[in-house]
Structure formats: structure tokens, C-alpha cells
C-alpha atoms as a PDB file:
ATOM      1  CA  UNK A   1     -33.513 -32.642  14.573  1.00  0.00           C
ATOM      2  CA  UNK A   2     -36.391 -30.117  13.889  1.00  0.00           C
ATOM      3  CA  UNK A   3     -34.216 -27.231  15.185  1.00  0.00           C
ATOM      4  CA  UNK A   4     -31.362 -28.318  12.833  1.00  0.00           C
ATOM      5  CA  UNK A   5     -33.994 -28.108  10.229  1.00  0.00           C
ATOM      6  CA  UNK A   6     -35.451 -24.825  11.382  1.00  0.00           C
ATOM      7  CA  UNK A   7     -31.817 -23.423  11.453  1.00  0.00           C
ATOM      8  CA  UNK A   8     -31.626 -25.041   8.077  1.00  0.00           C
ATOM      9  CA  UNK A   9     -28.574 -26.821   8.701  1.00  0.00           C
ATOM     10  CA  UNK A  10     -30.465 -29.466   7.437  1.00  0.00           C
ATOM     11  CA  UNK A  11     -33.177 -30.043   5.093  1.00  0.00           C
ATOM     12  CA  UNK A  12     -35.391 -33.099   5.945  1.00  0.00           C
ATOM     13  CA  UNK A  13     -35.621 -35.923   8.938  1.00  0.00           C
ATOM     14  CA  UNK A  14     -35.102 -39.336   8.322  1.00  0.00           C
ATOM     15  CA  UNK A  15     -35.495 -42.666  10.454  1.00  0.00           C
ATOM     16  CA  UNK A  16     -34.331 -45.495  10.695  1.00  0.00           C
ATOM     17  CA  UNK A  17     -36.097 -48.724  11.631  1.00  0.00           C
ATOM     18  CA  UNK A  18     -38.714 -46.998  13.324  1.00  0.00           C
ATOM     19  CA  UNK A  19     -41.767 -49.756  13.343  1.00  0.00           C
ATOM     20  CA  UNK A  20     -45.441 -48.025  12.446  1.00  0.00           C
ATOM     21  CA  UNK A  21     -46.273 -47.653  16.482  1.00  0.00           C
ATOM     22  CA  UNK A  22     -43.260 -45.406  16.771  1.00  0.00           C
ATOM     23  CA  UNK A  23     -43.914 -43.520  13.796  1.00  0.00           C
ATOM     24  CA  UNK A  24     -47.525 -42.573  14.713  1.00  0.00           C
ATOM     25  CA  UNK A  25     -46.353 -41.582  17.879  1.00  0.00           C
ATOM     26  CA  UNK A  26     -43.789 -39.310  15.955  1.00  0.00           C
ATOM     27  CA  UNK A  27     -46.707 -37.897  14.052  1.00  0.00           C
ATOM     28  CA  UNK A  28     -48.397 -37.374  17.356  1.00  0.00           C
ATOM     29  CA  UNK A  29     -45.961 -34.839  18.560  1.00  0.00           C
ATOM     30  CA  UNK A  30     -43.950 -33.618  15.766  1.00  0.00           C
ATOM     31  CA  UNK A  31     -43.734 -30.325  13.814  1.00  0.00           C
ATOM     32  CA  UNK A  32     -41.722 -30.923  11.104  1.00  0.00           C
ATOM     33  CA  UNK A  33     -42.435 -34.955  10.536  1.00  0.00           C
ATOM     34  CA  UNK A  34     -39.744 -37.350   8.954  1.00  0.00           C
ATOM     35  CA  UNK A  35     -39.310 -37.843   5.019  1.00  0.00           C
ATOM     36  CA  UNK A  36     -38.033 -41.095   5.057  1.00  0.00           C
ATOM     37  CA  UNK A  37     -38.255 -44.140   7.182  1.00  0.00           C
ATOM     38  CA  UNK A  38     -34.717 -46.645   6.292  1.00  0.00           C
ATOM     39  CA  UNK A  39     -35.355 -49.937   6.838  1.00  0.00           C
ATOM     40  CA  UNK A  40     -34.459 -53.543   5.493  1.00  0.00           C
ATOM     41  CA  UNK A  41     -36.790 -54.126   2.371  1.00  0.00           C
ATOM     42  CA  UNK A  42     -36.274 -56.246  -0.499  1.00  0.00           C
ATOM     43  CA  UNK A  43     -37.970 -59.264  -2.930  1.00  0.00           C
ATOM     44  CA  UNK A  44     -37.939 -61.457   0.092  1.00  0.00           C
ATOM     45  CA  UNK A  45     -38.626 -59.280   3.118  1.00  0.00           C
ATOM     46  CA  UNK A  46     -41.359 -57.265   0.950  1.00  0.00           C
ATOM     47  CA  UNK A  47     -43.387 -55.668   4.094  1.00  0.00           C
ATOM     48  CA  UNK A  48     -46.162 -54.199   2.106  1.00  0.00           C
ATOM     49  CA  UNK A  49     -48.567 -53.213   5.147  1.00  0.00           C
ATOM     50  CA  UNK A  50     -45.320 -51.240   6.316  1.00  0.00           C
ATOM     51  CA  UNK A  51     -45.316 -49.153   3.222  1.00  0.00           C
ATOM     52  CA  UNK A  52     -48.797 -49.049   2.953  1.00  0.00           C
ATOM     53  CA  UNK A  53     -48.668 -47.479   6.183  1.00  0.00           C
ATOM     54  CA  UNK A  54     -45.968 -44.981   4.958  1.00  0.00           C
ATOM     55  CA  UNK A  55     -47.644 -43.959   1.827  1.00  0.00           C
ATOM     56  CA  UNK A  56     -51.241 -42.784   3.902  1.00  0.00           C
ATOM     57  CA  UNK A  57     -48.796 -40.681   5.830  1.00  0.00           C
ATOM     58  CA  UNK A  58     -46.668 -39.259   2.925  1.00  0.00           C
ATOM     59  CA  UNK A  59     -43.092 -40.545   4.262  1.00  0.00           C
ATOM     60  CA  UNK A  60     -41.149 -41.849   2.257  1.00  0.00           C
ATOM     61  CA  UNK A  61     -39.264 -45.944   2.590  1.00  0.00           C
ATOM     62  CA  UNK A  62     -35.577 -46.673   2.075  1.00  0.00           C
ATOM     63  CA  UNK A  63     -34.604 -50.211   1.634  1.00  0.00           C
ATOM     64  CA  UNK A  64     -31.779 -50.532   3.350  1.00  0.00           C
ATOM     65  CA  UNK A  65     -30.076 -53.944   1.653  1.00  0.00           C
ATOM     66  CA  UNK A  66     -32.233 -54.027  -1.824  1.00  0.00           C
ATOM     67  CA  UNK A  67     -30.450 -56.812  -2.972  1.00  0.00           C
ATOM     68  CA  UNK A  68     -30.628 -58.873   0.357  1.00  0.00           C
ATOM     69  CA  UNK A  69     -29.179 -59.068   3.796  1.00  0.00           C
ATOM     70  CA  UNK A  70     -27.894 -62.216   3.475  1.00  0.00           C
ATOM     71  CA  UNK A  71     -24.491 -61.296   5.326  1.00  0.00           C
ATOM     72  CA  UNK A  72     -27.016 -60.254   8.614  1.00  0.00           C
ATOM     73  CA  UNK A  73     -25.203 -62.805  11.707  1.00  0.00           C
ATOM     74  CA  UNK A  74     -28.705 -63.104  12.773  1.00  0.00           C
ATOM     75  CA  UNK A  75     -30.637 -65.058   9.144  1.00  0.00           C
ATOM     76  CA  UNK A  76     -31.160 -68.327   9.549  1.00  0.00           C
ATOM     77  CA  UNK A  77     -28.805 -70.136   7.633  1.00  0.00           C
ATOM     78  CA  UNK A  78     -31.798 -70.913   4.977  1.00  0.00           C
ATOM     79  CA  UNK A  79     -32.235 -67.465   4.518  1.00  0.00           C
ATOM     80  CA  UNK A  80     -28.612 -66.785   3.636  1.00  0.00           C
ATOM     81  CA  UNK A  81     -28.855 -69.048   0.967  1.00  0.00           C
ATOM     82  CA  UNK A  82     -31.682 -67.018  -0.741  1.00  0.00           C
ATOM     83  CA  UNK A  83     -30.094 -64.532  -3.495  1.00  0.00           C
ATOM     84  CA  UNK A  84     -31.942 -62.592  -6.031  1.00  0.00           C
ATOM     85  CA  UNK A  85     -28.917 -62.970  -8.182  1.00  0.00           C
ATOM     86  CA  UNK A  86     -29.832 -67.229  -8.445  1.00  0.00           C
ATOM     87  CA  UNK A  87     -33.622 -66.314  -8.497  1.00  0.00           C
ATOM     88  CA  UNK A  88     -35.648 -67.833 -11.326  1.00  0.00           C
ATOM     89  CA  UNK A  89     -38.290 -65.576 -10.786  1.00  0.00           C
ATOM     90  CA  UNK A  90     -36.273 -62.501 -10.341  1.00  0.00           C
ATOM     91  CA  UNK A  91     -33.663 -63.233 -13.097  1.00  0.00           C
ATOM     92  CA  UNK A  92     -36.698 -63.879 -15.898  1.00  0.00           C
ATOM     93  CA  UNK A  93     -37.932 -60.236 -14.907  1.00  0.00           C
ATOM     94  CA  UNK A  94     -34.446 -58.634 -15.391  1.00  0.00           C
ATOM     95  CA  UNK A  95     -34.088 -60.233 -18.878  1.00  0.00           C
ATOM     96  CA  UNK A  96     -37.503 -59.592 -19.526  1.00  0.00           C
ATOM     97  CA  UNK A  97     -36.509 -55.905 -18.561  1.00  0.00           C
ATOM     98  CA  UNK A  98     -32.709 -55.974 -20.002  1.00  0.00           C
ATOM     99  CA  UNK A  99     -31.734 -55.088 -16.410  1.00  0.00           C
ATOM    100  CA  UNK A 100     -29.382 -56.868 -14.083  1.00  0.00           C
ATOM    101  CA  UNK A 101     -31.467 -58.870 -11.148  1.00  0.00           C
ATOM    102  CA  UNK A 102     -30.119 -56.063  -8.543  1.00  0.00           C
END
């Protein structure tokens, strides 16, 4: 990927569910090191240690399902009940903020 970038046939690296261990060994050996790090985030999979982590080191995180993963084969079937879109919590901010809960 860093010789498609020197080429410029692209213009940044990205990740994808690359935990912290992996990334600092990235940042180990890398010369051009990745923007982004894509991985499942949202109001009940938070992670903030995880972007913590990301923020001392400048790369950016995409949530990857911001509105929930309940469709994953692998929740348990209490988590697929969770949605932000019957959230008390979650629907009091967005009228609070005159925004949709997603």
C-alpha cells in the first residue's frame, strides 16, 4: 500500500479491524502510517481505550455499523434486541438535539 501511495495512485492507508497490538507494530515498521483504523463502534460497543489509543497516534476511527450490528450471526440474541432507534437514553438526546437517534 505505501508504494501505491508513493506512486500516488492512492492518497492515504486505511485498516480495518486492526486491534492496538497490530497497529503499534504497524507504527514500528511503517513509512507512510495508516489514516484510519475501520472498526465496529457505536453507543453500545463504545471502546474508548481503543480510540484513546488512536488519537495519541493521530489515526483516525471509522465506525463501521454506527447505528448497531444487530444483524452480526454472531450477537447474542440479547444483543440483537438492543437498538438505538427504541433507546430512551439515545432518543431523549436526538429530540433534545432535533436529530434522528441514528
Amino acid at each position: 500500500m505505501e508504494e501505491l501511495v508513493k506512486k500516488g495512485l492512492v492518497k492515504n492507508i486505511g485498516v480495518s479491524n486492526a486491534p492496538c497490538l497490530s497497529v503499534l507494530d504497524m507504527l514500528a515498521y511503517c513509512e507512510i502510517k495508516p489514516v484510519t483504523n475501520q472498526v465496529e463502534l457505536h453507543p453500545y460497543f463504545v471502546r474508548k481505550e481503543f480510540q484513546d489509543f488512536h488519537d495519541k497516534w493521530n489515526i483516525n476511527v471509522t465506525a463501521y455499523a454506527p447505528i448497531g450490528a444487530n444483524a452480526f450471526p454472531l450477537k447474542s440474541d440479547e444483543q440483537k434486541k438492543m437498538s438505538i432507534f427504541e433507546d430512551s437514553v439515545i432518543n431523549e438526546l436526538a429530540k433534545k438535539h432535533a436529530k434522528s437517534p441514528a
